[in-house]
C-alpha atoms as a PDB file:
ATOM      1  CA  UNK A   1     -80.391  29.223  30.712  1.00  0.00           C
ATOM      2  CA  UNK A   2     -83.819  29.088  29.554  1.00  0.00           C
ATOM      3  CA  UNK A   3     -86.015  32.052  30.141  1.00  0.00           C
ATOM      4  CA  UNK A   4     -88.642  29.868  32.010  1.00  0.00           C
ATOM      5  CA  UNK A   5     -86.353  28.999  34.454  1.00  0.00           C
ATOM      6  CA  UNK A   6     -84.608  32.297  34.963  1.00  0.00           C
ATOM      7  CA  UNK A   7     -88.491  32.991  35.921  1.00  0.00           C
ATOM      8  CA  UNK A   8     -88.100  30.769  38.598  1.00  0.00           C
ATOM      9  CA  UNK A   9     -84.999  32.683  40.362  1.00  0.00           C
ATOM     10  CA  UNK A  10     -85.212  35.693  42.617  1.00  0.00           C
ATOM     11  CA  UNK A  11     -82.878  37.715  40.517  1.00  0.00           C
ATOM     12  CA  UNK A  12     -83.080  40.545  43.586  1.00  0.00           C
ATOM     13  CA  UNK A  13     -81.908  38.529  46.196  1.00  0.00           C
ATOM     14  CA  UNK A  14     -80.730  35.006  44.460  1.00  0.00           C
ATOM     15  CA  UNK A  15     -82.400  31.869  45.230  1.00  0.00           C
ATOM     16  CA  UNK A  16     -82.980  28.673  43.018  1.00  0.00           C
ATOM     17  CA  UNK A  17     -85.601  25.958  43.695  1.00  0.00           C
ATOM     18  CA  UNK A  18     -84.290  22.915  44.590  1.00  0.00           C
ATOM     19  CA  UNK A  19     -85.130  20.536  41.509  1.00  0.00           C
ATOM     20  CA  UNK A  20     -83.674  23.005  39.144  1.00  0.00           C
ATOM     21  CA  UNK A  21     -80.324  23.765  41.210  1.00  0.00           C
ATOM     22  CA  UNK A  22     -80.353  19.508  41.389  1.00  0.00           C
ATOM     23  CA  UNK A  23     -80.836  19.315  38.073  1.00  0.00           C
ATOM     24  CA  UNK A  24     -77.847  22.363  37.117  1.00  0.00           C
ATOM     25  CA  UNK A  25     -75.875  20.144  39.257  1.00  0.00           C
ATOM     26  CA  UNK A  26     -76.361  16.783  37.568  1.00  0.00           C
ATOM     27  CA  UNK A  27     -74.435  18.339  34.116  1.00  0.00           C
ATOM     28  CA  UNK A  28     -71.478  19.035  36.302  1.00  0.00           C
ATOM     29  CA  UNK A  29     -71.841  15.342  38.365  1.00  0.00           C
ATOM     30  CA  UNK A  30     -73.774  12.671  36.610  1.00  0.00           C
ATOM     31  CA  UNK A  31     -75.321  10.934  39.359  1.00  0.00           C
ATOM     32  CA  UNK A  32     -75.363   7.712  36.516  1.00  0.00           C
ATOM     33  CA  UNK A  33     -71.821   7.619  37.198  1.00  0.00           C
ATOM     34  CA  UNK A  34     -72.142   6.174  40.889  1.00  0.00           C
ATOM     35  CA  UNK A  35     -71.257   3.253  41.879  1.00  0.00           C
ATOM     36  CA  UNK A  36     -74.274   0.400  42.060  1.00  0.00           C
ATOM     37  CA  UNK A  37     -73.224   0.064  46.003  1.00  0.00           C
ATOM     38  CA  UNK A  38     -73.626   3.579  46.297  1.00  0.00           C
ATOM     39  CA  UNK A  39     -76.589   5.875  48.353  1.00  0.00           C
ATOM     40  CA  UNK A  40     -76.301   9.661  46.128  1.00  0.00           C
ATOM     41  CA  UNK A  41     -78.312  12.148  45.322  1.00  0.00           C
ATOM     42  CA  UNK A  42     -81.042  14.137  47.109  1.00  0.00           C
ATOM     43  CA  UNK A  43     -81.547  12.430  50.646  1.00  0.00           C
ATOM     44  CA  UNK A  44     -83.715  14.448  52.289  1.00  0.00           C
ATOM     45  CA  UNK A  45     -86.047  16.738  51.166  1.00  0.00           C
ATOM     46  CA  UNK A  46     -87.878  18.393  53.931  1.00  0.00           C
ATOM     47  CA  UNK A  47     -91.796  19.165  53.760  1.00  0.00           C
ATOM     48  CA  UNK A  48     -92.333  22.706  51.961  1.00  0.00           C
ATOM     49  CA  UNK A  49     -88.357  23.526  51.813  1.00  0.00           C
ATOM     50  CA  UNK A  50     -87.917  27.262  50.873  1.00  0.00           C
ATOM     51  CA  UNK A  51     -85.991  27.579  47.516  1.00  0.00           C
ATOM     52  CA  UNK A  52     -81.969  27.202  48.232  1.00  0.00           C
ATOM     53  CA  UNK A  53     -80.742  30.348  49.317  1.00  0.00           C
ATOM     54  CA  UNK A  54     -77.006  29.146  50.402  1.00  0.00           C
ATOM     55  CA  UNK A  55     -75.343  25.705  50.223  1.00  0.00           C
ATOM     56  CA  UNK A  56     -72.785  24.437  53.130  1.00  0.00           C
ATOM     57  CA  UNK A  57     -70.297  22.009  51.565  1.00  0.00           C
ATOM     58  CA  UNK A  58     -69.281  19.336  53.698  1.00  0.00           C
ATOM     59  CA  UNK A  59     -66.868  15.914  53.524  1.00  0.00           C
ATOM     60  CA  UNK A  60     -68.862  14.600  56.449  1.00  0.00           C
ATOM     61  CA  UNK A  61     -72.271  15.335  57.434  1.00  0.00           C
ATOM     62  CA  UNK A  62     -71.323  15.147  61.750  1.00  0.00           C
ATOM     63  CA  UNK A  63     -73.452  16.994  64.193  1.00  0.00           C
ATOM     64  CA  UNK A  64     -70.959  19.871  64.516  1.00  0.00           C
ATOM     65  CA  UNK A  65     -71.032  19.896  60.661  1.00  0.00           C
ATOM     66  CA  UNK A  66     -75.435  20.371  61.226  1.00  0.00           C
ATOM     67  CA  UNK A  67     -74.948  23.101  63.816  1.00  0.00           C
ATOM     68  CA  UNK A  68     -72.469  24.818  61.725  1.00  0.00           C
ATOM     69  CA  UNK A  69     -75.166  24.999  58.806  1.00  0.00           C
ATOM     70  CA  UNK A  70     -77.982  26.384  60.765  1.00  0.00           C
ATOM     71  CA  UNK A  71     -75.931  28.850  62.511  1.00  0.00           C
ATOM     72  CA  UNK A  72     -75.027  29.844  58.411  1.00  0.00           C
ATOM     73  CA  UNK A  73     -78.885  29.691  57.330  1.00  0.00           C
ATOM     74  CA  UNK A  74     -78.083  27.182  55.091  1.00  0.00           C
ATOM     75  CA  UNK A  75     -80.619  25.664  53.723  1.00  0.00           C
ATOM     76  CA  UNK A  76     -78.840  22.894  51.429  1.00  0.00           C
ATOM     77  CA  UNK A  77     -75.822  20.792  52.252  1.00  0.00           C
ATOM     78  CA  UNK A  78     -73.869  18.859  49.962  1.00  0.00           C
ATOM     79  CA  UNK A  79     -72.182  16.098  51.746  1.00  0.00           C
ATOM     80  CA  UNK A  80     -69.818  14.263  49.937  1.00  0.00           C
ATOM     81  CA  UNK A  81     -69.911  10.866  51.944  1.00  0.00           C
ATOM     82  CA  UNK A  82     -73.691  10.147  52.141  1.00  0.00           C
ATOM     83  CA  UNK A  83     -75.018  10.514  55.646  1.00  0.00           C
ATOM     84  CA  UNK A  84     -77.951   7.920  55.036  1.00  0.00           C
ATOM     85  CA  UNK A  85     -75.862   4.639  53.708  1.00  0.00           C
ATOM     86  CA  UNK A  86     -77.588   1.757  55.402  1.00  0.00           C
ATOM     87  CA  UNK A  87     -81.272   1.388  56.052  1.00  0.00           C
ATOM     88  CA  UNK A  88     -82.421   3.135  58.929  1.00  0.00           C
ATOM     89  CA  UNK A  89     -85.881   1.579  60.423  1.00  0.00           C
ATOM     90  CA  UNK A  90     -86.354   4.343  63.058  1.00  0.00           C
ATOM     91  CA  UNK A  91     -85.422   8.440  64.150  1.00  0.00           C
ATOM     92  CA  UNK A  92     -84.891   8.292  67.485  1.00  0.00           C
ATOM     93  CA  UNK A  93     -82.522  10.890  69.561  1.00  0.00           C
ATOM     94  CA  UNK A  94     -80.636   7.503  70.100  1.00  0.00           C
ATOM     95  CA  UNK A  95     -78.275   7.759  67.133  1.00  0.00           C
ATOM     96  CA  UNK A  96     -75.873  10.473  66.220  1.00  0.00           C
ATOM     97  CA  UNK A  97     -77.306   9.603  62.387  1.00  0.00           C
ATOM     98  CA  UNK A  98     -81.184   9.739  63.829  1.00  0.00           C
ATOM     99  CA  UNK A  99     -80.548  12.850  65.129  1.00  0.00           C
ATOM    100  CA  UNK A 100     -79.080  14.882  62.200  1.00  0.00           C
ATOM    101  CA  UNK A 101     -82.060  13.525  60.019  1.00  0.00           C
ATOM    102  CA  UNK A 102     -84.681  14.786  62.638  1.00  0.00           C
ATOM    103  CA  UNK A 103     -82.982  18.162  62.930  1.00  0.00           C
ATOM    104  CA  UNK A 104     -82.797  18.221  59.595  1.00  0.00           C
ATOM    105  CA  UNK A 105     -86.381  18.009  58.699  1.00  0.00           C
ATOM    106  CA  UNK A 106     -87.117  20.344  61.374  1.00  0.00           C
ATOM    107  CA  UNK A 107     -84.971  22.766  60.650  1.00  0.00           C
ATOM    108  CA  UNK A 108     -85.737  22.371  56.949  1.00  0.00           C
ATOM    109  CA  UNK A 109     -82.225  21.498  55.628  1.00  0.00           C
ATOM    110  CA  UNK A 110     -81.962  19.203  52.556  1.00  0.00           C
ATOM    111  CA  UNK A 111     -79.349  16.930  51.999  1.00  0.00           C
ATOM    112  CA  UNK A 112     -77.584  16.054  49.050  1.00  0.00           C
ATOM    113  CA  UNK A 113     -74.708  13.666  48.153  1.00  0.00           C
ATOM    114  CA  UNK A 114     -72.586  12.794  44.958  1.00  0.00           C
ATOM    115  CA  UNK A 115     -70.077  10.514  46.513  1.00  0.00           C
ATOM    116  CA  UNK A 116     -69.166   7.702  43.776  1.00  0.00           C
ATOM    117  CA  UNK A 117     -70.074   9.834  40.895  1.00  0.00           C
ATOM    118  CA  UNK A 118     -67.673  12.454  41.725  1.00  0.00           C
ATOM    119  CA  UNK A 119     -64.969  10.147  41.786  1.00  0.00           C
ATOM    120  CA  UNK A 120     -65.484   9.016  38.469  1.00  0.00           C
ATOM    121  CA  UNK A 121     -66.381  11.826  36.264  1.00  0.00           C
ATOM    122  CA  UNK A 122     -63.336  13.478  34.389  1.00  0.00           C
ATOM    123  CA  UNK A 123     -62.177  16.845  36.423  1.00  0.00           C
ATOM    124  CA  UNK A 124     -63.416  14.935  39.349  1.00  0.00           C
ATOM    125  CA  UNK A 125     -61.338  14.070  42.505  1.00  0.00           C
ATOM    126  CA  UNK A 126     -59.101  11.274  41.522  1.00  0.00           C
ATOM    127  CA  UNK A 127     -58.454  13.562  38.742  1.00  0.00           C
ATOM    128  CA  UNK A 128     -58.069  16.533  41.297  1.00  0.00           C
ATOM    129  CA  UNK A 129     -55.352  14.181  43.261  1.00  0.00           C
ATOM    130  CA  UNK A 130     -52.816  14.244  40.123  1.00  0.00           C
ATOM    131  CA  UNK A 131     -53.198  18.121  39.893  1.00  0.00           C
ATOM    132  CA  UNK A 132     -49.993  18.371  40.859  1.00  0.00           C
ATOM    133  CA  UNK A 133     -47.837  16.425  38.352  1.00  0.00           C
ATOM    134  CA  UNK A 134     -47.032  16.951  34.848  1.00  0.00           C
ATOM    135  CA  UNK A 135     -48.383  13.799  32.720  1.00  0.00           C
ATOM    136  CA  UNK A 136     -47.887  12.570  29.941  1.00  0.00           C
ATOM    137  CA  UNK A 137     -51.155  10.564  30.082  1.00  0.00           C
ATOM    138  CA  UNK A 138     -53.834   9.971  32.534  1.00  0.00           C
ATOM    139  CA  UNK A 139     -56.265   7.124  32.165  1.00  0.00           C
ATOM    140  CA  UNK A 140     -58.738   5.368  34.806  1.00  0.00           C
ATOM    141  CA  UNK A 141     -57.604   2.061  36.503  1.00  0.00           C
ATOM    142  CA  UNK A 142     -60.577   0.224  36.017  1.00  0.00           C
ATOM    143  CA  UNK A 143     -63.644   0.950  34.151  1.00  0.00           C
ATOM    144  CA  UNK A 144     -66.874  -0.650  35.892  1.00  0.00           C
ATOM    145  CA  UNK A 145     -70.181  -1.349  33.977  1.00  0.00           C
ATOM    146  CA  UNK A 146     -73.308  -2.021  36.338  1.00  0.00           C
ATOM    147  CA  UNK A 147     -72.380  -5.374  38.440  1.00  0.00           C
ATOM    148  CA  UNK A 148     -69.270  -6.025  36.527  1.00  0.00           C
ATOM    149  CA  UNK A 149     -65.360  -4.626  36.639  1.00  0.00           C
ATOM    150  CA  UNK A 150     -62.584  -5.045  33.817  1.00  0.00           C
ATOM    151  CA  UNK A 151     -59.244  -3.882  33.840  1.00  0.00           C
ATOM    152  CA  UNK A 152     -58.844  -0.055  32.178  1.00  0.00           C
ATOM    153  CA  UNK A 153     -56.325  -1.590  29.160  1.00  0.00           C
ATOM    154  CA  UNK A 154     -58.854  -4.515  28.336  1.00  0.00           C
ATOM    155  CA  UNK A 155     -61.571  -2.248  28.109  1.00  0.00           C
ATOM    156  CA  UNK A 156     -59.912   0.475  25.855  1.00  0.00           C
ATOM    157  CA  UNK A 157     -58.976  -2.347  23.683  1.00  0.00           C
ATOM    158  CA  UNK A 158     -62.318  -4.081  23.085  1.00  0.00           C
ATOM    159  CA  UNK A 159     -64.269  -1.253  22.012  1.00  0.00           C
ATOM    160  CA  UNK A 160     -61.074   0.404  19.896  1.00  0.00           C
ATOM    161  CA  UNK A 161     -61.631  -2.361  17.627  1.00  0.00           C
ATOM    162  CA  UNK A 162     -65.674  -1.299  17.310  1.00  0.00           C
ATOM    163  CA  UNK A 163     -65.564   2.342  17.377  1.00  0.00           C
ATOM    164  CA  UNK A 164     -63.617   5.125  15.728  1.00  0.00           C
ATOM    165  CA  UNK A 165     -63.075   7.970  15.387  1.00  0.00           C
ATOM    166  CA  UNK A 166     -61.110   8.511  19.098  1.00  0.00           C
ATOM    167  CA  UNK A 167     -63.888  11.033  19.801  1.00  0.00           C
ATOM    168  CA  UNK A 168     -66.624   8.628  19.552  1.00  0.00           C
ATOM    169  CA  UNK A 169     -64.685   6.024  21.655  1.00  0.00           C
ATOM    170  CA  UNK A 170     -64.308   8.286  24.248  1.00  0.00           C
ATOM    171  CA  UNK A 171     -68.212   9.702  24.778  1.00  0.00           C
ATOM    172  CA  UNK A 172     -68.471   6.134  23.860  1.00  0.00           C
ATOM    173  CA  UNK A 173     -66.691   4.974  27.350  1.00  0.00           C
ATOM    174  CA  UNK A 174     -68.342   7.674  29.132  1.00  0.00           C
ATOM    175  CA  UNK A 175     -71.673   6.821  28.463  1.00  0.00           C
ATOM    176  CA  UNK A 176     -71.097   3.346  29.409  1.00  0.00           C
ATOM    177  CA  UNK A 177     -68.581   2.873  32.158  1.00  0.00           C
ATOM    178  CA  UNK A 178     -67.572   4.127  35.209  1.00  0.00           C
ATOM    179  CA  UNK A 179     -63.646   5.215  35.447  1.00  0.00           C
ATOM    180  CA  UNK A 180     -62.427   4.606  38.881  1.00  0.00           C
ATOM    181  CA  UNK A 181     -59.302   5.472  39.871  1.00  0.00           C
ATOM    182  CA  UNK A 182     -56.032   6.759  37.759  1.00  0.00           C
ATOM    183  CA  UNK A 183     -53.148   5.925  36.456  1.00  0.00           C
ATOM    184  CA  UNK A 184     -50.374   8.205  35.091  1.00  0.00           C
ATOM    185  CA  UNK A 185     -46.897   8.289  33.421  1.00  0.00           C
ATOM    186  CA  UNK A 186     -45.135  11.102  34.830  1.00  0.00           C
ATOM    187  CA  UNK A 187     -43.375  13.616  32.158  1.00  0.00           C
ATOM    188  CA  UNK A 188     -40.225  13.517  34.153  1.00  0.00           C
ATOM    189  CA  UNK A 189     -38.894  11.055  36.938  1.00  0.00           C
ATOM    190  CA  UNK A 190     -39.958  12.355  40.544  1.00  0.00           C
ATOM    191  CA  UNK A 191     -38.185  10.982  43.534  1.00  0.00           C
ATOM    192  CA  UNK A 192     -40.507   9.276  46.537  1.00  0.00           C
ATOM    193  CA  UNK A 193     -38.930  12.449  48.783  1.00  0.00           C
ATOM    194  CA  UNK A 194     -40.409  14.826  46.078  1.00  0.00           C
ATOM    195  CA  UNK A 195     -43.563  13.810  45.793  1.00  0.00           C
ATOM    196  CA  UNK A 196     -44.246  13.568  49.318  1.00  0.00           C
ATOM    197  CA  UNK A 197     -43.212  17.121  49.397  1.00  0.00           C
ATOM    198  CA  UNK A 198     -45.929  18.383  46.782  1.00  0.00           C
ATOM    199  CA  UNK A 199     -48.812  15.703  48.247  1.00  0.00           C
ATOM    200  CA  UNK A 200     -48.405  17.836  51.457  1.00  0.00           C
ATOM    201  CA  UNK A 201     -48.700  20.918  49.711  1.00  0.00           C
ATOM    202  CA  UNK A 202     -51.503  19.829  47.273  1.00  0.00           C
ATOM    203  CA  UNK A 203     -53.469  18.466  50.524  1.00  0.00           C
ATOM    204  CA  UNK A 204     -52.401  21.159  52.688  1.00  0.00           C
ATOM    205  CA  UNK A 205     -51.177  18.481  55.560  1.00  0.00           C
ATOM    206  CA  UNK A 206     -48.325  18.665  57.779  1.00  0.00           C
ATOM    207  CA  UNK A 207     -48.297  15.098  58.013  1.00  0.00           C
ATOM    208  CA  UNK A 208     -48.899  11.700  56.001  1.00  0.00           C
ATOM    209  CA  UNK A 209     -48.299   7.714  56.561  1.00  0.00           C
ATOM    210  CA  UNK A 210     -45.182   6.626  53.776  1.00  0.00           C
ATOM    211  CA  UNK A 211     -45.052   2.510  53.099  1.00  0.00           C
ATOM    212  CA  UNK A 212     -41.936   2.208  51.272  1.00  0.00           C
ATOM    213  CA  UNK A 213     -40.930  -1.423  49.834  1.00  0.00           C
ATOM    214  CA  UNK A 214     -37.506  -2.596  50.254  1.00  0.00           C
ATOM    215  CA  UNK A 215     -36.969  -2.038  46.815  1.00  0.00           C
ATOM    216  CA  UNK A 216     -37.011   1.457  47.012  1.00  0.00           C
ATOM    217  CA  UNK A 217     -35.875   4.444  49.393  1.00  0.00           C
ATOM    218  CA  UNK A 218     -36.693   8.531  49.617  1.00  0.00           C
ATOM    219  CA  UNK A 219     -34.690   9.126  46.698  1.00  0.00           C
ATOM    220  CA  UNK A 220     -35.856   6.337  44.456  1.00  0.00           C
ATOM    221  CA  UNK A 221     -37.216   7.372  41.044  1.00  0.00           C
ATOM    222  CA  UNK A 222     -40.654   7.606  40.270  1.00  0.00           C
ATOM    223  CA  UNK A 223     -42.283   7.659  36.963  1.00  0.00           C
ATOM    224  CA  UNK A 224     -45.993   5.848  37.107  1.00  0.00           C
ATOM    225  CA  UNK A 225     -48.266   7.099  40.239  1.00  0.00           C
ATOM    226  CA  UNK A 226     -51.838   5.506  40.402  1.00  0.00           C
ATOM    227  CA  UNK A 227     -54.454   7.292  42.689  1.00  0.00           C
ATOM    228  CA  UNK A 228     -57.689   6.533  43.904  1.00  0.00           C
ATOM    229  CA  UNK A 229     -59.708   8.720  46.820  1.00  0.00           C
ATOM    230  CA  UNK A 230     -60.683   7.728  50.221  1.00  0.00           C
ATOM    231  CA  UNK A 231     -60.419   3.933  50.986  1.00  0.00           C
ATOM    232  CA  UNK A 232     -58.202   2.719  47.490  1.00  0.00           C
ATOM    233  CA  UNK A 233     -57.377  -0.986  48.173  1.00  0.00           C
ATOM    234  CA  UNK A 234     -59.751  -2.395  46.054  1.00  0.00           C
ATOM    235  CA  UNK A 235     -58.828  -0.400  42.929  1.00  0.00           C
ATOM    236  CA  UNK A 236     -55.423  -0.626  43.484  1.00  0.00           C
ATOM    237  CA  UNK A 237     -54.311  -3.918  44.909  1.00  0.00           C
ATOM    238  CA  UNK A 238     -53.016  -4.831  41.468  1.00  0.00           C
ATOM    239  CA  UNK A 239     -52.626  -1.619  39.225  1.00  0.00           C
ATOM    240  CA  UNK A 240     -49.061  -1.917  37.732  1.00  0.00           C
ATOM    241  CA  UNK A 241     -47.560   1.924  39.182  1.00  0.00           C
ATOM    242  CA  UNK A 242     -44.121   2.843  41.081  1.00  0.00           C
ATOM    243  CA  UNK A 243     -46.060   4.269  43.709  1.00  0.00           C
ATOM    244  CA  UNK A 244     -49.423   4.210  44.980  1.00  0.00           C
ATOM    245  CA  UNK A 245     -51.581   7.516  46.477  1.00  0.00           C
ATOM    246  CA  UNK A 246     -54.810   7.100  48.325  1.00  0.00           C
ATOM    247  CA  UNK A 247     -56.345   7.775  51.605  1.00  0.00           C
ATOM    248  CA  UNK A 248     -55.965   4.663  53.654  1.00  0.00           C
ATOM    249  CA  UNK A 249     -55.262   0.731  53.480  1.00  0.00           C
ATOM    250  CA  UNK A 250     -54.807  -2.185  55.179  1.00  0.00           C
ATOM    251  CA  UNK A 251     -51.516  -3.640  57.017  1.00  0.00           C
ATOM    252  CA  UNK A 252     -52.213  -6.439  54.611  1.00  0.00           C
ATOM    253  CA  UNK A 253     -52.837  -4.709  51.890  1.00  0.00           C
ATOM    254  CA  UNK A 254     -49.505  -2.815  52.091  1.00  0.00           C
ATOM    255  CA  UNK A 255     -47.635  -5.517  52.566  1.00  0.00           C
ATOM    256  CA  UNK A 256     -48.847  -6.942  49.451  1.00  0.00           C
ATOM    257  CA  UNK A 257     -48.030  -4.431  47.293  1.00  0.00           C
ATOM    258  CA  UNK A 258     -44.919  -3.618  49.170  1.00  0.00           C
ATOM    259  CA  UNK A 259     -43.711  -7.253  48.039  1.00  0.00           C
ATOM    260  CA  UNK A 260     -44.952  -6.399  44.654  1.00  0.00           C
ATOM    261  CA  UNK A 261     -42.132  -3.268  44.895  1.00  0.00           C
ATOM    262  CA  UNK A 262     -44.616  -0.896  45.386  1.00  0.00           C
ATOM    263  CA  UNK A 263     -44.622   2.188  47.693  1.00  0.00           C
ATOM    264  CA  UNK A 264     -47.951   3.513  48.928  1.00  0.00           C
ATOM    265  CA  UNK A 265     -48.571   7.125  50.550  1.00  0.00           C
ATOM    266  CA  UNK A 266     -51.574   7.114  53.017  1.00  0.00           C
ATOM    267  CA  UNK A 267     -53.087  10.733  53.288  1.00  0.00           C
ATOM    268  CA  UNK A 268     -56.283   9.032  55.820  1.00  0.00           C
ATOM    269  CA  UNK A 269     -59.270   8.874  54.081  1.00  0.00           C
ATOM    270  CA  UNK A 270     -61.118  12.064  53.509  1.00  0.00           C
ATOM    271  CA  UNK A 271     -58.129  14.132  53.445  1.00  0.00           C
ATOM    272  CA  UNK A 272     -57.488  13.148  49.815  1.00  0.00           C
ATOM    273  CA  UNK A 273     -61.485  14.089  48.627  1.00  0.00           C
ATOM    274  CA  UNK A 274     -61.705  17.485  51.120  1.00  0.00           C
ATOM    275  CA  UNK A 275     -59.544  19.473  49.038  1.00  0.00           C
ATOM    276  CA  UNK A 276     -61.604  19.035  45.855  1.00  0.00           C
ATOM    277  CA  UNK A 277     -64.669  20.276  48.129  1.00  0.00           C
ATOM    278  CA  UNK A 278     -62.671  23.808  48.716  1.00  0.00           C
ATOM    279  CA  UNK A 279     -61.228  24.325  45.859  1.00  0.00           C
ATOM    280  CA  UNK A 280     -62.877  22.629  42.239  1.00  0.00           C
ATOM    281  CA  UNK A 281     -66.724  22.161  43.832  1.00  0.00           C
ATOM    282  CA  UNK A 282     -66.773  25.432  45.452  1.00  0.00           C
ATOM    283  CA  UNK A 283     -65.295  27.101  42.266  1.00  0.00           C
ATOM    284  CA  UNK A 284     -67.771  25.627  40.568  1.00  0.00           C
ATOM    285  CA  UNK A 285     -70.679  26.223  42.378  1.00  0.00           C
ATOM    286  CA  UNK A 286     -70.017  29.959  43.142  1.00  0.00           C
ATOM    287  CA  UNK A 287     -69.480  30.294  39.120  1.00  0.00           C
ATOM    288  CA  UNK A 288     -73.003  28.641  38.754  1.00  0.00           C
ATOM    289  CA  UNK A 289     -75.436  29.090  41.469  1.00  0.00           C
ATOM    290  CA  UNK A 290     -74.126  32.680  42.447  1.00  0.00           C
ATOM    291  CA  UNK A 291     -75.732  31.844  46.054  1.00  0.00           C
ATOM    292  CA  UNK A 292     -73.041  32.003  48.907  1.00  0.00           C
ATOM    293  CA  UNK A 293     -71.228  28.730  49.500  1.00  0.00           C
ATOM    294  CA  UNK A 294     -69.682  27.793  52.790  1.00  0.00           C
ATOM    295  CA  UNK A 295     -67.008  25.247  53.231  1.00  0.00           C
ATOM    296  CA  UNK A 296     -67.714  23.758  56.915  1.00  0.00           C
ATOM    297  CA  UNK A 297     -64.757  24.908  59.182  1.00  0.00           C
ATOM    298  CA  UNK A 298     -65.672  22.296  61.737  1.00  0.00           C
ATOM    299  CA  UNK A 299     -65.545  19.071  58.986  1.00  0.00           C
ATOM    300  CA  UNK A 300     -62.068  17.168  59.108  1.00  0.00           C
ATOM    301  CA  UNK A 301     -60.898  13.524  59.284  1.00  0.00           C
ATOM    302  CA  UNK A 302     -61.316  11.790  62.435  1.00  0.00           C
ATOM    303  CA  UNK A 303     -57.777  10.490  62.224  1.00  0.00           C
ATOM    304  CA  UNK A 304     -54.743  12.906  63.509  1.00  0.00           C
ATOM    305  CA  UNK A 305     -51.298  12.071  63.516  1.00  0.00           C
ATOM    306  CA  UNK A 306     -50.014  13.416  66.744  1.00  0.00           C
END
């Protein structure tokens, strides 16, 4: 760290301004890395905000999540799903959403969100959702460019040709593309069974949705599993993989790829990104910021299977 910013933090009782935590935080989560869709970064920034003194993590930014925060002095919250997504043309006390901003800037709480990017830097949570397994290789499903897709193998192969060594391809691809979702050959054959067994564990959940095709059962064998957080359809409609991981899709969707003798396991949505929050993120901020970090004990998925 430079001296001029260790200037800048209360070494006697720890605090960092906000633009220089924000900017500590971009190296870990390249905010380039979002999606073009996407609404991430600093949302709100309230009128003379003291400098950061703790940071709430959060999956979703709900009222109970808000009140949690204050009660905490928290004066930062890092919301993975951004809580300002589509334009808002007034802040009324009409709106659940209207209401968290207002309180918000009153209470003088920013808001910050990496959604997209977090997805698809390496180490980040589609990464996180393989933890489990023993690979032989992991690679992203599809690389995306600004307003344009390709398929992960295509991709690999057209800049192979125009860039060695491997090193250089790779900060190559980073600079350039997006990786969203994964794909991964599994070092030895898992059964369906098995796997459900350790996505429980890894997720801590009692309970998960299983959409087995008719070509397979409990104990078929497993050796490709592609993965892609929250709401996966889109990535993974096509990918070529035994079985597929992700948070939640379609009837339709399911019974496409369960045709295509494909098995899908559906953890509901932000039950396959909250993890990441308590375990890499907070690791990583507690290493970093040396502030106290609180996971929100009142943030969960609004789906339970009963």
């Amino acid at each position: 760290m430079k001296s001029d910013q260790n200037m800048s933090i209360n070494s006697s009782n720890l605090t960092w301004p906000l633009r220089l935590l924000l900017d500590r935080l971009e190296d870990k989560i390249p905010l380039r890395y979002a999606c073009d869709w996407d609404n991430v970064g600093l949302l709100l920034e309230p009128f003379d905000l003291q400098p950061i003194r703790s940071i709430m993590l959060t999956n979703d930014l709900t009222e109970r999540v808000l009140e949690e925060a204050i009660d905490k002095n928290t004066n930062l919250i890092i919301s993975y799903h951004p809580p300002i997504f589509q334009s808002i043309k007034k802040i009324t006390q009409n709106h659940w959403k209207e209401r968290i901003i207002a309180r918000s800037f009153a209470e003088k709480i920013a808001i910050y969100s990496p959604h997209t990017a977090l997805d698809a830097i390496t180490g980040g949570i589609n990464d996180w959702l393989l933890k489990p397994f023993d690979r032989i290789y992991t690679k992203p499903i599809v690389m995306i460019e600004k307003s344009k897709e390709s398929k992960a193998d295509e991709s690999f192969s057209m800049v192979l040709k125009s860039c060695s060594p491997m090193a250089s391809f790779l900060e190559e691809l980073k600079q350039k593309h997006l990786w969203m979702g994964r794909i991964c050959s599994l070092t030895s054959t898992l059964t369906i069974k098995e796997i459900v067994r350790m996505v429980k564990r890894h997720l801590k959940l009692k309970q998960l949705r299983l959409s087995i095709s008719d070509a397979h059962t409990e104990d078929s064998p497993i050796t490709t599993i592609a993965v892609c957080a929250g709401s996966g359809a889109s990535i993974l409609r096509s990918v070529e993989a035994d079985l597929i991981i992700t948070g939640e899709m379609s009837h339709h969707d399911l019974l496409e790829i369960n045709h295509q003798n494909r098995s899908a396991i559906l953890c509901e949505h932000s039950n396959t990104e909250r993890g990441y929050l308590h375990d890499s993120l907070y690791n990583y901020l507690m290493e970093t910021f040396r502030i106290p970090i609180f996971c929100s004990e009142v943030d969960r998925d609004p789906i339970e299977i009963v």
